[in-house]
PDB file of N, CA and C in Angstrom:
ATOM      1  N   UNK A   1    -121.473  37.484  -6.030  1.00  0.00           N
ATOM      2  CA  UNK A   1    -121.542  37.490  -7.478  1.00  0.00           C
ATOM      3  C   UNK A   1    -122.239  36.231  -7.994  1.00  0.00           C
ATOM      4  N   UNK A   2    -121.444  35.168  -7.480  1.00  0.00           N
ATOM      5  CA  UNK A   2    -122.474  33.955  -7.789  1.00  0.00           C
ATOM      6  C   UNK A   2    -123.978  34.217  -7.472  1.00  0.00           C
ATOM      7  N   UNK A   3    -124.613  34.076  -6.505  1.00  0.00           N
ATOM      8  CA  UNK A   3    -125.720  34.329  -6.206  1.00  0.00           C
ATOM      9  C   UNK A   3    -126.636  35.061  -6.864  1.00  0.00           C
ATOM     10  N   UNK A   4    -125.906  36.390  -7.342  1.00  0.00           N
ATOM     11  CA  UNK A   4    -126.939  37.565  -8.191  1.00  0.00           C
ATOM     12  C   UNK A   4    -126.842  36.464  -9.805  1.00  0.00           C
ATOM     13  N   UNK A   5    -125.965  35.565 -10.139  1.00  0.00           N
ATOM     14  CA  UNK A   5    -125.997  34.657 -11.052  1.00  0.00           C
ATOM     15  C   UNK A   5    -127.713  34.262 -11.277  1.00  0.00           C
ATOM     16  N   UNK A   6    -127.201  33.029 -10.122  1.00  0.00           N
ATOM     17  CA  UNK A   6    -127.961  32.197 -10.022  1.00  0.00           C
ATOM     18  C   UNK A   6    -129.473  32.376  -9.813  1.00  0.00           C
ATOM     19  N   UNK A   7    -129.675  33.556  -9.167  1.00  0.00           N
ATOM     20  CA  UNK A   7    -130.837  34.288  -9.231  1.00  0.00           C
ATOM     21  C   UNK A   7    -131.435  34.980 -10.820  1.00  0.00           C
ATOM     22  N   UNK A   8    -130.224  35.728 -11.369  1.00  0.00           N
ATOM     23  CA  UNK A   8    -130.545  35.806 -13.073  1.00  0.00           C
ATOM     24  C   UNK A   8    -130.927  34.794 -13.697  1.00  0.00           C
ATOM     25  N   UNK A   9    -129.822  33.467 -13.188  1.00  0.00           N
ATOM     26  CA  UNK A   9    -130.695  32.265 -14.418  1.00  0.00           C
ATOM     27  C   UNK A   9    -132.015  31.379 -13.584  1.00  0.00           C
ATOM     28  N   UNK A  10    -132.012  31.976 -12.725  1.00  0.00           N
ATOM     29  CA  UNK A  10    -133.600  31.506 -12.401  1.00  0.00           C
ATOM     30  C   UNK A  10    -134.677  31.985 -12.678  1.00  0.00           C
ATOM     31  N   UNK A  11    -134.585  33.337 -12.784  1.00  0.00           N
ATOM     32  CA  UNK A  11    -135.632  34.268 -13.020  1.00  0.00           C
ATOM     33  C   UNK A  11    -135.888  33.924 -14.602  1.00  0.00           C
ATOM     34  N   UNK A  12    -134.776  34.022 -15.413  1.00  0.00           N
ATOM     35  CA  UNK A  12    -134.707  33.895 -17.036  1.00  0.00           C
ATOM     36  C   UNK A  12    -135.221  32.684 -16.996  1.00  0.00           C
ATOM     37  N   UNK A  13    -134.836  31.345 -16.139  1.00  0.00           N
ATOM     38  CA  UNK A  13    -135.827  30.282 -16.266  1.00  0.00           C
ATOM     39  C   UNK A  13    -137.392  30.350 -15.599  1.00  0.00           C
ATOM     40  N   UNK A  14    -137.615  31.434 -15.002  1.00  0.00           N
ATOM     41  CA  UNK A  14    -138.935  31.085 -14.970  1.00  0.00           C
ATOM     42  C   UNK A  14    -139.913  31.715 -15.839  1.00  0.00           C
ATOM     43  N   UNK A  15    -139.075  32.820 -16.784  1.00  0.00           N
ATOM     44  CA  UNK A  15    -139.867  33.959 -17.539  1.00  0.00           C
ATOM     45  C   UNK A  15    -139.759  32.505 -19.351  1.00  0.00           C
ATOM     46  N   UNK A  16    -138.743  32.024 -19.296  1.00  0.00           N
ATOM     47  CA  UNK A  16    -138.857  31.147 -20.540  1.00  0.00           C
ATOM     48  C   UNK A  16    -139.743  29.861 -19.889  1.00  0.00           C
ATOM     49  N   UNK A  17    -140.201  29.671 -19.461  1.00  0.00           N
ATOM     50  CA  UNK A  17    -140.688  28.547 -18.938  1.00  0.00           C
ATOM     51  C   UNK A  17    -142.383  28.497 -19.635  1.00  0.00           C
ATOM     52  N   UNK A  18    -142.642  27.579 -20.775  1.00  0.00           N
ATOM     53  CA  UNK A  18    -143.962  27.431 -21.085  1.00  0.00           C
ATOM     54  C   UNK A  18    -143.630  28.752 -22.357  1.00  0.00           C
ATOM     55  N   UNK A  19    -142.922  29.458 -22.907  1.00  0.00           N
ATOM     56  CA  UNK A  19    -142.830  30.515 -23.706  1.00  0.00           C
ATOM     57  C   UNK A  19    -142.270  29.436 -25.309  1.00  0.00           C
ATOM     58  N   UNK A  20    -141.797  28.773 -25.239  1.00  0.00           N
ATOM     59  CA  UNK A  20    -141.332  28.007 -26.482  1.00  0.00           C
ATOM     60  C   UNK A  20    -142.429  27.773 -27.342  1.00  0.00           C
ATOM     61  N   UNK A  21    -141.820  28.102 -28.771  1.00  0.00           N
ATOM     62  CA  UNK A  21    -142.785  27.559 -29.626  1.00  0.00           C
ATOM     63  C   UNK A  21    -142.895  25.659 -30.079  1.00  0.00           C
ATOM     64  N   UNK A  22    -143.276  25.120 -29.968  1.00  0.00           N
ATOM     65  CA  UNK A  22    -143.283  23.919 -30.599  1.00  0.00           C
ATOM     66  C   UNK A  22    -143.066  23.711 -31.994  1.00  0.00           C
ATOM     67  N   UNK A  23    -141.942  22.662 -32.169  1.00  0.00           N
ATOM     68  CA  UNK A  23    -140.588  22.086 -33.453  1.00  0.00           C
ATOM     69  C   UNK A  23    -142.126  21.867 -34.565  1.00  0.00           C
ATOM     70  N   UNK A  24    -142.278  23.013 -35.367  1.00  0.00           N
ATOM     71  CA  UNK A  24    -143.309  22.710 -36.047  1.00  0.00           C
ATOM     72  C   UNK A  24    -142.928  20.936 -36.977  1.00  0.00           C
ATOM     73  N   UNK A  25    -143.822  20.676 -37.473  1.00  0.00           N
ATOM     74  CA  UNK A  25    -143.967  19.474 -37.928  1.00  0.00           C
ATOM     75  C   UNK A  25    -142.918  18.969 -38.728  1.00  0.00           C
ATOM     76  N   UNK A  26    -142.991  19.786 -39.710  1.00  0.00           N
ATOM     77  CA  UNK A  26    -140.987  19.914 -41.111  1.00  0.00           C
ATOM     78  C   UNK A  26    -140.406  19.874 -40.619  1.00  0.00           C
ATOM     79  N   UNK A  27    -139.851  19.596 -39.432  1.00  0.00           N
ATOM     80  CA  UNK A  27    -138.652  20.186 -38.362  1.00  0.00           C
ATOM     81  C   UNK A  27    -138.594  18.985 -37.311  1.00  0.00           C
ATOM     82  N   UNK A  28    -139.717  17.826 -37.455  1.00  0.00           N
ATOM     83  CA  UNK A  28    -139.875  16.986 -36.839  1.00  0.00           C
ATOM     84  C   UNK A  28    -138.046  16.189 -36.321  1.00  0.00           C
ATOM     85  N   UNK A  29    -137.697  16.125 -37.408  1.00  0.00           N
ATOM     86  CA  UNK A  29    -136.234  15.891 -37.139  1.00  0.00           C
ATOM     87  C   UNK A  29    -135.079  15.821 -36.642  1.00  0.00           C
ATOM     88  N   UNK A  30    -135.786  17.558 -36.728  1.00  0.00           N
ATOM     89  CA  UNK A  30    -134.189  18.046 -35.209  1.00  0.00           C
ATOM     90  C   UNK A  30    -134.660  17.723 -33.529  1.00  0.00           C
ATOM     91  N   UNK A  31    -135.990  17.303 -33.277  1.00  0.00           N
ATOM     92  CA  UNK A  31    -136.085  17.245 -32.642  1.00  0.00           C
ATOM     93  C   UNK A  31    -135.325  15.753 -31.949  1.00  0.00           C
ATOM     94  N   UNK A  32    -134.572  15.789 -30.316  1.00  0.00           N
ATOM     95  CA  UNK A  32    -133.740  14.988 -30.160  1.00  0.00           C
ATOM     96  C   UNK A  32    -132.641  15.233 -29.060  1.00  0.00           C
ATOM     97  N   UNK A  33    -131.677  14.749 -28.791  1.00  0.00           N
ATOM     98  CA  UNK A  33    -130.446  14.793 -28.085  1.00  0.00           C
ATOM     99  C   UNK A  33    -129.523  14.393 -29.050  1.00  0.00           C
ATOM    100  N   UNK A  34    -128.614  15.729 -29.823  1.00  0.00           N
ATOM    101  CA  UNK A  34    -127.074  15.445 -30.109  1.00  0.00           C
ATOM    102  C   UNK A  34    -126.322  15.573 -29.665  1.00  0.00           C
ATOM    103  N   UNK A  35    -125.277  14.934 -29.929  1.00  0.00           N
ATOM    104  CA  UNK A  35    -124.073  15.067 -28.792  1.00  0.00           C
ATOM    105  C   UNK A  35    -122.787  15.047 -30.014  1.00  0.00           C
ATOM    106  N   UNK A  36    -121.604  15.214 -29.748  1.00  0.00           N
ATOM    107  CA  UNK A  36    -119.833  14.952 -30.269  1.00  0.00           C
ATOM    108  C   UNK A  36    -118.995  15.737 -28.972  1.00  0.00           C
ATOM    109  N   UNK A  37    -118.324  14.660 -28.678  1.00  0.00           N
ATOM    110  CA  UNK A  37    -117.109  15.397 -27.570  1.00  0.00           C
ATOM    111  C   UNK A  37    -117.192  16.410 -26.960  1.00  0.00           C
ATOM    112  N   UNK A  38    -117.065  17.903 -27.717  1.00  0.00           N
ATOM    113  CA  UNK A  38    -117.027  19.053 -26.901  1.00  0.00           C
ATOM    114  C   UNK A  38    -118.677  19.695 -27.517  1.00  0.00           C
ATOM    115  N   UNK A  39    -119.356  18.881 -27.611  1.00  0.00           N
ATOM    116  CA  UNK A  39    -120.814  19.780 -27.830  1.00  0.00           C
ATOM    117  C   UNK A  39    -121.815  19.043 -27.642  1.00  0.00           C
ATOM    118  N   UNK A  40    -123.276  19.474 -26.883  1.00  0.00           N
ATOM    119  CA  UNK A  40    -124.445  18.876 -26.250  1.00  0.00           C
ATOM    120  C   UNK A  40    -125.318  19.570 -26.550  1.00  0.00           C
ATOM    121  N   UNK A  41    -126.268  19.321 -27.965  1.00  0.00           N
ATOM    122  CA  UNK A  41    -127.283  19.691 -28.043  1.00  0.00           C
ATOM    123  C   UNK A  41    -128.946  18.664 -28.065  1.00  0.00           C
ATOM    124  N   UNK A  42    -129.606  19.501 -26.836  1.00  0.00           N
ATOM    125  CA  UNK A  42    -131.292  18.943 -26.985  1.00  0.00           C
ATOM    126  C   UNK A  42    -132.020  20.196 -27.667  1.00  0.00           C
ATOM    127  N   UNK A  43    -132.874  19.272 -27.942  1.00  0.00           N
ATOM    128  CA  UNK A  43    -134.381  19.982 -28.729  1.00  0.00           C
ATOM    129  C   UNK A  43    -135.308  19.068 -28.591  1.00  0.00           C
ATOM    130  N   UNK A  44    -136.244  19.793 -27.630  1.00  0.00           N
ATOM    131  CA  UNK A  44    -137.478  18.879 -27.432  1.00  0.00           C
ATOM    132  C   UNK A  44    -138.978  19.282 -28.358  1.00  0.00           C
ATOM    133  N   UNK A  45    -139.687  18.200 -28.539  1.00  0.00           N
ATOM    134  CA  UNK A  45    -140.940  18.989 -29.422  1.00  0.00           C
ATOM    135  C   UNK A  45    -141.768  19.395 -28.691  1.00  0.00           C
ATOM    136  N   UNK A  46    -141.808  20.252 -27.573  1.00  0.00           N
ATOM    137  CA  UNK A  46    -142.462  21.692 -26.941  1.00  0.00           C
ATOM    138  C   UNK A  46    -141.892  22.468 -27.375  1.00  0.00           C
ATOM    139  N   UNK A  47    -140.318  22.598 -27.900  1.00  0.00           N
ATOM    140  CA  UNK A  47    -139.552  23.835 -27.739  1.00  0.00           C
ATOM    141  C   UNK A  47    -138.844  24.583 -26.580  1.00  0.00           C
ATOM    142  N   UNK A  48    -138.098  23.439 -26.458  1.00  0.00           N
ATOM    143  CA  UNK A  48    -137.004  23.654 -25.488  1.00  0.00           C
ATOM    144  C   UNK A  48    -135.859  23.398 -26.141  1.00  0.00           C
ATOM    145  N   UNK A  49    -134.575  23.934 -25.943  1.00  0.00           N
ATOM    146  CA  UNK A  49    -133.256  23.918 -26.531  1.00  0.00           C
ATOM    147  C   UNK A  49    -132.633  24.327 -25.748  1.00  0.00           C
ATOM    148  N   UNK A  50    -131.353  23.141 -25.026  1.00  0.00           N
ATOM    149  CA  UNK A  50    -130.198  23.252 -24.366  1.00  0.00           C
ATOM    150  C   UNK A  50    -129.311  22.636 -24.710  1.00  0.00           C
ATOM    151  N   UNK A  51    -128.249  23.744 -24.971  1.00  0.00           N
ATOM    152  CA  UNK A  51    -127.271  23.506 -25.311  1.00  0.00           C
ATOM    153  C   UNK A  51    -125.470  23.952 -24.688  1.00  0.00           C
ATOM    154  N   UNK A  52    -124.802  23.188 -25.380  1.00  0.00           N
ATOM    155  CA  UNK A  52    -123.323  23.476 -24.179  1.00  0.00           C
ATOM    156  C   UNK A  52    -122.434  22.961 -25.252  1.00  0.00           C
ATOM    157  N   UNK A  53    -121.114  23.880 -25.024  1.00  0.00           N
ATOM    158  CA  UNK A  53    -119.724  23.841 -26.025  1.00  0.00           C
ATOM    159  C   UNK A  53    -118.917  24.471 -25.625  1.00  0.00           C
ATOM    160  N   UNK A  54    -117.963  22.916 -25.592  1.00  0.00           N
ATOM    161  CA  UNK A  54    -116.271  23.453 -24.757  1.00  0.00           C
ATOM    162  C   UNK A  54    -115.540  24.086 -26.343  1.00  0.00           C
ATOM    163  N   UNK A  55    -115.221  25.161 -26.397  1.00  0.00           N
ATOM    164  CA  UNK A  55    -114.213  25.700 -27.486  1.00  0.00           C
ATOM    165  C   UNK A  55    -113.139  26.155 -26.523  1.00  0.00           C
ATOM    166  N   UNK A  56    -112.050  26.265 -27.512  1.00  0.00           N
ATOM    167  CA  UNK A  56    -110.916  27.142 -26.550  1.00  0.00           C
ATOM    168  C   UNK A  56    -110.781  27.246 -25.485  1.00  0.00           C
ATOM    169  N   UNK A  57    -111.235  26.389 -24.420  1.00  0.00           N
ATOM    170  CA  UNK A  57    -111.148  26.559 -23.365  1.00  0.00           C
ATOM    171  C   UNK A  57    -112.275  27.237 -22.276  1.00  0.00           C
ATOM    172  N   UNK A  58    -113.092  27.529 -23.064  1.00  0.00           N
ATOM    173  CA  UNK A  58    -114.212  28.520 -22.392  1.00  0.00           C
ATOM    174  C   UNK A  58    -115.331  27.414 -22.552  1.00  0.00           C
ATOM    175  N   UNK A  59    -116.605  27.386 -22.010  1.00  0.00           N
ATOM    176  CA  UNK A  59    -117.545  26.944 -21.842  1.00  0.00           C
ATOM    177  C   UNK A  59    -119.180  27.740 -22.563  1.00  0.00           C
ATOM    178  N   UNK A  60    -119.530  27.942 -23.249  1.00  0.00           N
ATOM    179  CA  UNK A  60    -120.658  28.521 -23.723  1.00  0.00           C
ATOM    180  C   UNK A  60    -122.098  27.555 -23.066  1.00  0.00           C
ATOM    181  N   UNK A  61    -123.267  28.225 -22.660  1.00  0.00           N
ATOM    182  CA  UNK A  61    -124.321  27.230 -22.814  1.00  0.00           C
ATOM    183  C   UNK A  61    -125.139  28.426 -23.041  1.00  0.00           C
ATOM    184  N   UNK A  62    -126.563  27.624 -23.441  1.00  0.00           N
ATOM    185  CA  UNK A  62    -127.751  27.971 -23.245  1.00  0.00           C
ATOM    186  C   UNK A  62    -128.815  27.408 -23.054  1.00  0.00           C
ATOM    187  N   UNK A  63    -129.887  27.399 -22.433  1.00  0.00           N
ATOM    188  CA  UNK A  63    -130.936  27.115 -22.120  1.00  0.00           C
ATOM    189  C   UNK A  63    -132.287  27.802 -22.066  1.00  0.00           C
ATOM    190  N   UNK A  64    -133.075  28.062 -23.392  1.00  0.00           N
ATOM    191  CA  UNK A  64    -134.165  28.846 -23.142  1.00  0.00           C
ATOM    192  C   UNK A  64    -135.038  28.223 -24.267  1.00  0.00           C
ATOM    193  N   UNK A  65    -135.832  29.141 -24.679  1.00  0.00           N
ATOM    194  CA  UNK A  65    -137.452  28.322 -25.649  1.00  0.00           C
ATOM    195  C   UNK A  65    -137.066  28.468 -26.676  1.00  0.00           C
ATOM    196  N   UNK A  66    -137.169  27.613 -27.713  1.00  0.00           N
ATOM    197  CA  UNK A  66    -137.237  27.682 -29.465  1.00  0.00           C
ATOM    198  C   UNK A  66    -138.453  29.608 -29.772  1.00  0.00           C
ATOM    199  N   UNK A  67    -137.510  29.718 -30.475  1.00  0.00           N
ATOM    200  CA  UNK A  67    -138.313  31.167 -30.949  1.00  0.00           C
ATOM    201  C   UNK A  67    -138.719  31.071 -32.308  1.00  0.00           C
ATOM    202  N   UNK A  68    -137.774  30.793 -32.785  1.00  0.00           N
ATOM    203  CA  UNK A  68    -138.475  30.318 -34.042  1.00  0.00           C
ATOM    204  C   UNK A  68    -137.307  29.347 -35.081  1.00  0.00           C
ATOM    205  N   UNK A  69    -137.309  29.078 -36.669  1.00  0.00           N
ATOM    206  CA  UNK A  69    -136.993  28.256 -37.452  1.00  0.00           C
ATOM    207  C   UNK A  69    -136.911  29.296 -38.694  1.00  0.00           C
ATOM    208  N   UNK A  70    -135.665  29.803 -39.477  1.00  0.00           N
ATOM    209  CA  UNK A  70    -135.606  30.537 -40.303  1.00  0.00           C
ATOM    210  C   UNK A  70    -134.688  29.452 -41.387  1.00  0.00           C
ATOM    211  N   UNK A  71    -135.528  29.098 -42.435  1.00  0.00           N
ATOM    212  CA  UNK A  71    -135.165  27.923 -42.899  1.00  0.00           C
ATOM    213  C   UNK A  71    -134.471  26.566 -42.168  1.00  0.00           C
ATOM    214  N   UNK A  72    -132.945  26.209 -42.547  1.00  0.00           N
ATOM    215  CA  UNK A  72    -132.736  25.534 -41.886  1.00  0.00           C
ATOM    216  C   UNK A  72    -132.351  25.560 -40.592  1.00  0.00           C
ATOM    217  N   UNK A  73    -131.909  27.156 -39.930  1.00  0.00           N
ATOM    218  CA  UNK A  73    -131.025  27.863 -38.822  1.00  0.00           C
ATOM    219  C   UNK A  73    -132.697  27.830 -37.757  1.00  0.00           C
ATOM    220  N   UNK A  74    -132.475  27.356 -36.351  1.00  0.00           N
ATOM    221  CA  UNK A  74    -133.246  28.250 -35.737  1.00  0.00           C
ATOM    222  C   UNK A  74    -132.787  28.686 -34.846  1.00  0.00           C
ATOM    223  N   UNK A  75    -133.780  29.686 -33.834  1.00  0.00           N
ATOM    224  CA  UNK A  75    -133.017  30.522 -32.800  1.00  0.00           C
ATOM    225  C   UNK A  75    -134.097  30.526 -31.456  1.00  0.00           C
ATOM    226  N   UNK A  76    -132.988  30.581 -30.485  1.00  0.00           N
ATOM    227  CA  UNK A  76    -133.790  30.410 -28.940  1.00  0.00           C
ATOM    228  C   UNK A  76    -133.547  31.454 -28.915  1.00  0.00           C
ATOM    229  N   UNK A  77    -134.322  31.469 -27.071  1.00  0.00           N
ATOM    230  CA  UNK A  77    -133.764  32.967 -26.591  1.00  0.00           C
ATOM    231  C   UNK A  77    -135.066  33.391 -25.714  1.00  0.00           C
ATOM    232  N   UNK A  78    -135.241  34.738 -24.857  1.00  0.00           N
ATOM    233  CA  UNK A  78    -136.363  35.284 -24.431  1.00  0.00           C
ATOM    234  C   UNK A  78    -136.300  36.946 -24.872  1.00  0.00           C
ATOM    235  N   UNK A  79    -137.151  37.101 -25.528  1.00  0.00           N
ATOM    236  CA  UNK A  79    -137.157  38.796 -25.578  1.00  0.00           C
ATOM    237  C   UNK A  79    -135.754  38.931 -26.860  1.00  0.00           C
ATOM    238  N   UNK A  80    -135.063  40.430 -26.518  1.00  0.00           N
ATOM    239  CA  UNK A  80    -134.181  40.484 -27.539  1.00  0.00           C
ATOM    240  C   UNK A  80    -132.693  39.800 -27.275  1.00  0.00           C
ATOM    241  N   UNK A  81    -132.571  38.918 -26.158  1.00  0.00           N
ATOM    242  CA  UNK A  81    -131.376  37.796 -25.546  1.00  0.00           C
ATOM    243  C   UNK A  81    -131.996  36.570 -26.564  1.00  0.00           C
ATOM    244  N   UNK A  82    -131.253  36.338 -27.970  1.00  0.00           N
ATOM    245  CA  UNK A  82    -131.440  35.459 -28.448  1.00  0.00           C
ATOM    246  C   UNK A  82    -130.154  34.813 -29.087  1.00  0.00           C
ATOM    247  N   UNK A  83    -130.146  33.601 -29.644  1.00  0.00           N
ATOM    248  CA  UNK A  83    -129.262  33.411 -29.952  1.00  0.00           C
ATOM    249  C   UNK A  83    -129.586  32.008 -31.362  1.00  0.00           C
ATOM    250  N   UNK A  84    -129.005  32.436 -32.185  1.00  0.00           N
ATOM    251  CA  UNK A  84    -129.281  32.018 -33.351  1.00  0.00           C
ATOM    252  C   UNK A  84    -128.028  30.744 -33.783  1.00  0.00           C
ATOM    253  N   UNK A  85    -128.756  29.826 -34.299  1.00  0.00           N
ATOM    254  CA  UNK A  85    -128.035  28.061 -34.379  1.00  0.00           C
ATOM    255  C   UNK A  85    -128.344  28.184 -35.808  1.00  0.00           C
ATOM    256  N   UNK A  86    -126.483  28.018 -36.121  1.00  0.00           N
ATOM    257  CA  UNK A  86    -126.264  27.752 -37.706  1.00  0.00           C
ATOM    258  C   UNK A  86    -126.183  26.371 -38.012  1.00  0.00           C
ATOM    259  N   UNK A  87    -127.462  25.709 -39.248  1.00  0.00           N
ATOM    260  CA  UNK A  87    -127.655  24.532 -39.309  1.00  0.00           C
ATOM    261  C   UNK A  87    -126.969  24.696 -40.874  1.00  0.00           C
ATOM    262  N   UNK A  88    -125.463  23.698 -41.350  1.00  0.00           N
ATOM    263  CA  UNK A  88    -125.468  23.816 -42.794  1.00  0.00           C
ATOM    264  C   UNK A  88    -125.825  22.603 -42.929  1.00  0.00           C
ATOM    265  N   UNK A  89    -126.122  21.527 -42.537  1.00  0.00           N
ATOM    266  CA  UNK A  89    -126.305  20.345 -43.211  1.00  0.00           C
ATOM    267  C   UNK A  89    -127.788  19.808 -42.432  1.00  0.00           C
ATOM    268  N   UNK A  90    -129.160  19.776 -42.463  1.00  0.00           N
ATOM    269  CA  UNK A  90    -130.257  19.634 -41.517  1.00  0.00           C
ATOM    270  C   UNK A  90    -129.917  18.344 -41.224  1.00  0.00           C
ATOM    271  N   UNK A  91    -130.741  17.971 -40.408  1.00  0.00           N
ATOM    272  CA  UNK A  91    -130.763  15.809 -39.814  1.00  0.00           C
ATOM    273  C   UNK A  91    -130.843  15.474 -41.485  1.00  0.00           C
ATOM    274  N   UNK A  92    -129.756  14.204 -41.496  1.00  0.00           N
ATOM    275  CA  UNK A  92    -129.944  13.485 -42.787  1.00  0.00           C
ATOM    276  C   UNK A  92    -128.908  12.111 -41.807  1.00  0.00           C
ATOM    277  N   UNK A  93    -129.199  10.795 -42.870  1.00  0.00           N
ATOM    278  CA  UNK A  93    -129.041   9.654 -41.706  1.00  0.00           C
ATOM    279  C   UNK A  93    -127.596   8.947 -42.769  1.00  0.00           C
ATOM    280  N   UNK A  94    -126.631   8.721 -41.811  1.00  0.00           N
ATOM    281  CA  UNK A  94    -125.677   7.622 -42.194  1.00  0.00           C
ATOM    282  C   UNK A  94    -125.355   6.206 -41.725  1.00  0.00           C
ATOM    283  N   UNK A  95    -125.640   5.454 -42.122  1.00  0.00           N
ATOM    284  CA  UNK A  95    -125.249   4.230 -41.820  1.00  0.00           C
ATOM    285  C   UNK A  95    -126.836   4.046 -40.952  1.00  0.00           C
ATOM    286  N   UNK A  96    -127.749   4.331 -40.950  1.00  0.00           N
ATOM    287  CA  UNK A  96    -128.398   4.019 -39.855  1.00  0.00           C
ATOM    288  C   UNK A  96    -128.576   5.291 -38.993  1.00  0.00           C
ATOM    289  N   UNK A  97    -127.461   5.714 -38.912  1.00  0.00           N
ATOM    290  CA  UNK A  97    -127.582   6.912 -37.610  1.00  0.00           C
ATOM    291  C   UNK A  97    -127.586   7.972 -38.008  1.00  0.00           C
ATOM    292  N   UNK A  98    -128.277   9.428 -37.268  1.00  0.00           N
ATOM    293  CA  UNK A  98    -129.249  10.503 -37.322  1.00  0.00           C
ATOM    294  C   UNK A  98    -128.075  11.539 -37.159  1.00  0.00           C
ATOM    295  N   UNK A  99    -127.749  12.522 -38.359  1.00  0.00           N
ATOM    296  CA  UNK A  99    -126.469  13.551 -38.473  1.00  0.00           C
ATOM    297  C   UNK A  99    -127.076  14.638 -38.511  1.00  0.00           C
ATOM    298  N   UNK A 100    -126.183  15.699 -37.761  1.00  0.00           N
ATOM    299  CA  UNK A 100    -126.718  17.075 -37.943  1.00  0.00           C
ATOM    300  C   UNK A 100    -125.583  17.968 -38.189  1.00  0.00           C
ATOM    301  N   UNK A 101    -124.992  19.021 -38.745  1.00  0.00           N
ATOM    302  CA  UNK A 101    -123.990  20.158 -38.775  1.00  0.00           C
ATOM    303  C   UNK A 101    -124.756  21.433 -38.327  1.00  0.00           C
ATOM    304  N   UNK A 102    -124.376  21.901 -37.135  1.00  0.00           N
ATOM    305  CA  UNK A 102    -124.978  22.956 -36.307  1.00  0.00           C
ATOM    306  C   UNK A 102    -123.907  23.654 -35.728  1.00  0.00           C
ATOM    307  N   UNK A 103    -123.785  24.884 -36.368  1.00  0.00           N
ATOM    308  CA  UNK A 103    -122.265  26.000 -36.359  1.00  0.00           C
ATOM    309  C   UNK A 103    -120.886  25.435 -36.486  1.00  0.00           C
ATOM    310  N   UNK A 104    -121.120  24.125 -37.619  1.00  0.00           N
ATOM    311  CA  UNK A 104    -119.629  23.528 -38.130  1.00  0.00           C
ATOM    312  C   UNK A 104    -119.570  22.670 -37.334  1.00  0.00           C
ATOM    313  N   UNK A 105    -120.168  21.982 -36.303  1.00  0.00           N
ATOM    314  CA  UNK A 105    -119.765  20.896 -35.769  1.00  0.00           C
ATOM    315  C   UNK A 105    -120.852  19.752 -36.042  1.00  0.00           C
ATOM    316  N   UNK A 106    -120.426  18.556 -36.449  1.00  0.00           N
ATOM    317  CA  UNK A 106    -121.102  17.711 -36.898  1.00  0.00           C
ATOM    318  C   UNK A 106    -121.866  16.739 -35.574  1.00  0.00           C
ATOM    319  N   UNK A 107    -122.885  16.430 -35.484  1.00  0.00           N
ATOM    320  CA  UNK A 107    -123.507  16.179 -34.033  1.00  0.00           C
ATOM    321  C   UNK A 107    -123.975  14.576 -34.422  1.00  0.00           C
ATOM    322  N   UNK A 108    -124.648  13.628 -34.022  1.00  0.00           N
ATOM    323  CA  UNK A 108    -125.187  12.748 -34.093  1.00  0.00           C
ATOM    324  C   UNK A 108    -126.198  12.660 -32.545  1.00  0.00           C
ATOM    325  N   UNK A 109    -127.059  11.950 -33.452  1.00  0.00           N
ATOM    326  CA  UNK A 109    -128.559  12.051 -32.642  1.00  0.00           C
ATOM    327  C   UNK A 109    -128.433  10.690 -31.732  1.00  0.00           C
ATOM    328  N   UNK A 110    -128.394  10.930 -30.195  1.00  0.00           N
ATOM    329  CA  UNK A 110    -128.173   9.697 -29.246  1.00  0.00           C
ATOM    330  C   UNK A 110    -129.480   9.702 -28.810  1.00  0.00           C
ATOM    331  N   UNK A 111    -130.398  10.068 -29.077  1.00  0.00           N
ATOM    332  CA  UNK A 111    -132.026   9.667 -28.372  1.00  0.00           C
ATOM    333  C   UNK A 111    -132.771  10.994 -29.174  1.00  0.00           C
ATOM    334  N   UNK A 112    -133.401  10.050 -29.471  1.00  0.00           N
ATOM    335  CA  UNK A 112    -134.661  10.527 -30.890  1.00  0.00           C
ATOM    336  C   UNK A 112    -135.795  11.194 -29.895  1.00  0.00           C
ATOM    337  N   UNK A 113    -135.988  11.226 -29.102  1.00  0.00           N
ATOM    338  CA  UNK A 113    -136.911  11.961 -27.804  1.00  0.00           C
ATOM    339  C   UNK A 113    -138.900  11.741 -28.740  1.00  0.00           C
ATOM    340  N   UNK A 114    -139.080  10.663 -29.598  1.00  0.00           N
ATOM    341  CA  UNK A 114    -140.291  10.789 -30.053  1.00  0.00           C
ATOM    342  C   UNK A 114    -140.247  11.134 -31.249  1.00  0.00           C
ATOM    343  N   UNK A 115    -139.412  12.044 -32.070  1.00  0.00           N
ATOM    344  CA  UNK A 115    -139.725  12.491 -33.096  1.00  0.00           C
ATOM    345  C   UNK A 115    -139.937  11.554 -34.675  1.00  0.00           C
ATOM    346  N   UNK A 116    -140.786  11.712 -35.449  1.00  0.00           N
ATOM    347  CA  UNK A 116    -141.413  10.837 -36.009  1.00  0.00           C
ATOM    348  C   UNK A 116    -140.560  10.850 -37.379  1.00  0.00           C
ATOM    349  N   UNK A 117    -138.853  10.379 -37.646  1.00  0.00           N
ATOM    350  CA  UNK A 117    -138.654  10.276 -38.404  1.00  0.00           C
ATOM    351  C   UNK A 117    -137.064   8.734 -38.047  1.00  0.00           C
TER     352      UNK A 117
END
């Protein structure tokens, strides 16, 4: 069972691989590494997005290409396996440091990965 896994998320990584759209320019922002306790989100400006969240006890991740940016929300994914990131509050800065609210959890930006803000 493992194996037929690990073979699925290889294959899905090699079919998303180079498929991401790039963090158009307005969006320069999210691009980055957030992190808070039980949640790990990257976004790189190729358009890559991995992400991971301990809730309840269960483990969620994902790892595939930026698909697109529907106002402030965007969504990864390959084909119709997508999965859509609720942004209510976009990057805005406190004290100095880089905040995001992405599906109710409030994130802060630990490495700006380049992005020009």
């Amino acid at each position: 069972m493992h194996t037929s896994r690990a073979l699925f998320a290889a294959v899905l990584a090699l079919l998303a691989a180079g498929c991401g759209k790039p963090v158009p320019p307005d969006k320069a922002a999210y691009v980055g590494e957030w992190q808070q306790p039980a949640m790990y989100l990257l976004i790189t400006a190729d358009g890559s997005v991995s992400y991971k969240r301990l809730k309840g006890g269960a483990t969620t991740s994902v790892d595939a290409p930026l698909k697109k940016f529907d106002g402030d929300n965007f969504e990864a994914g390959v084909g119709p396996m997508s999965t859509v990131f609720v942004v209510s509050k976009p990057p805005y800065q406190v004290d100095g440091k880089w905040k995001m609210v992405v599906d109710g959890v409030e994130l802060t930006r630990t490495h700006d990965l380049g992005s020009s803000k």
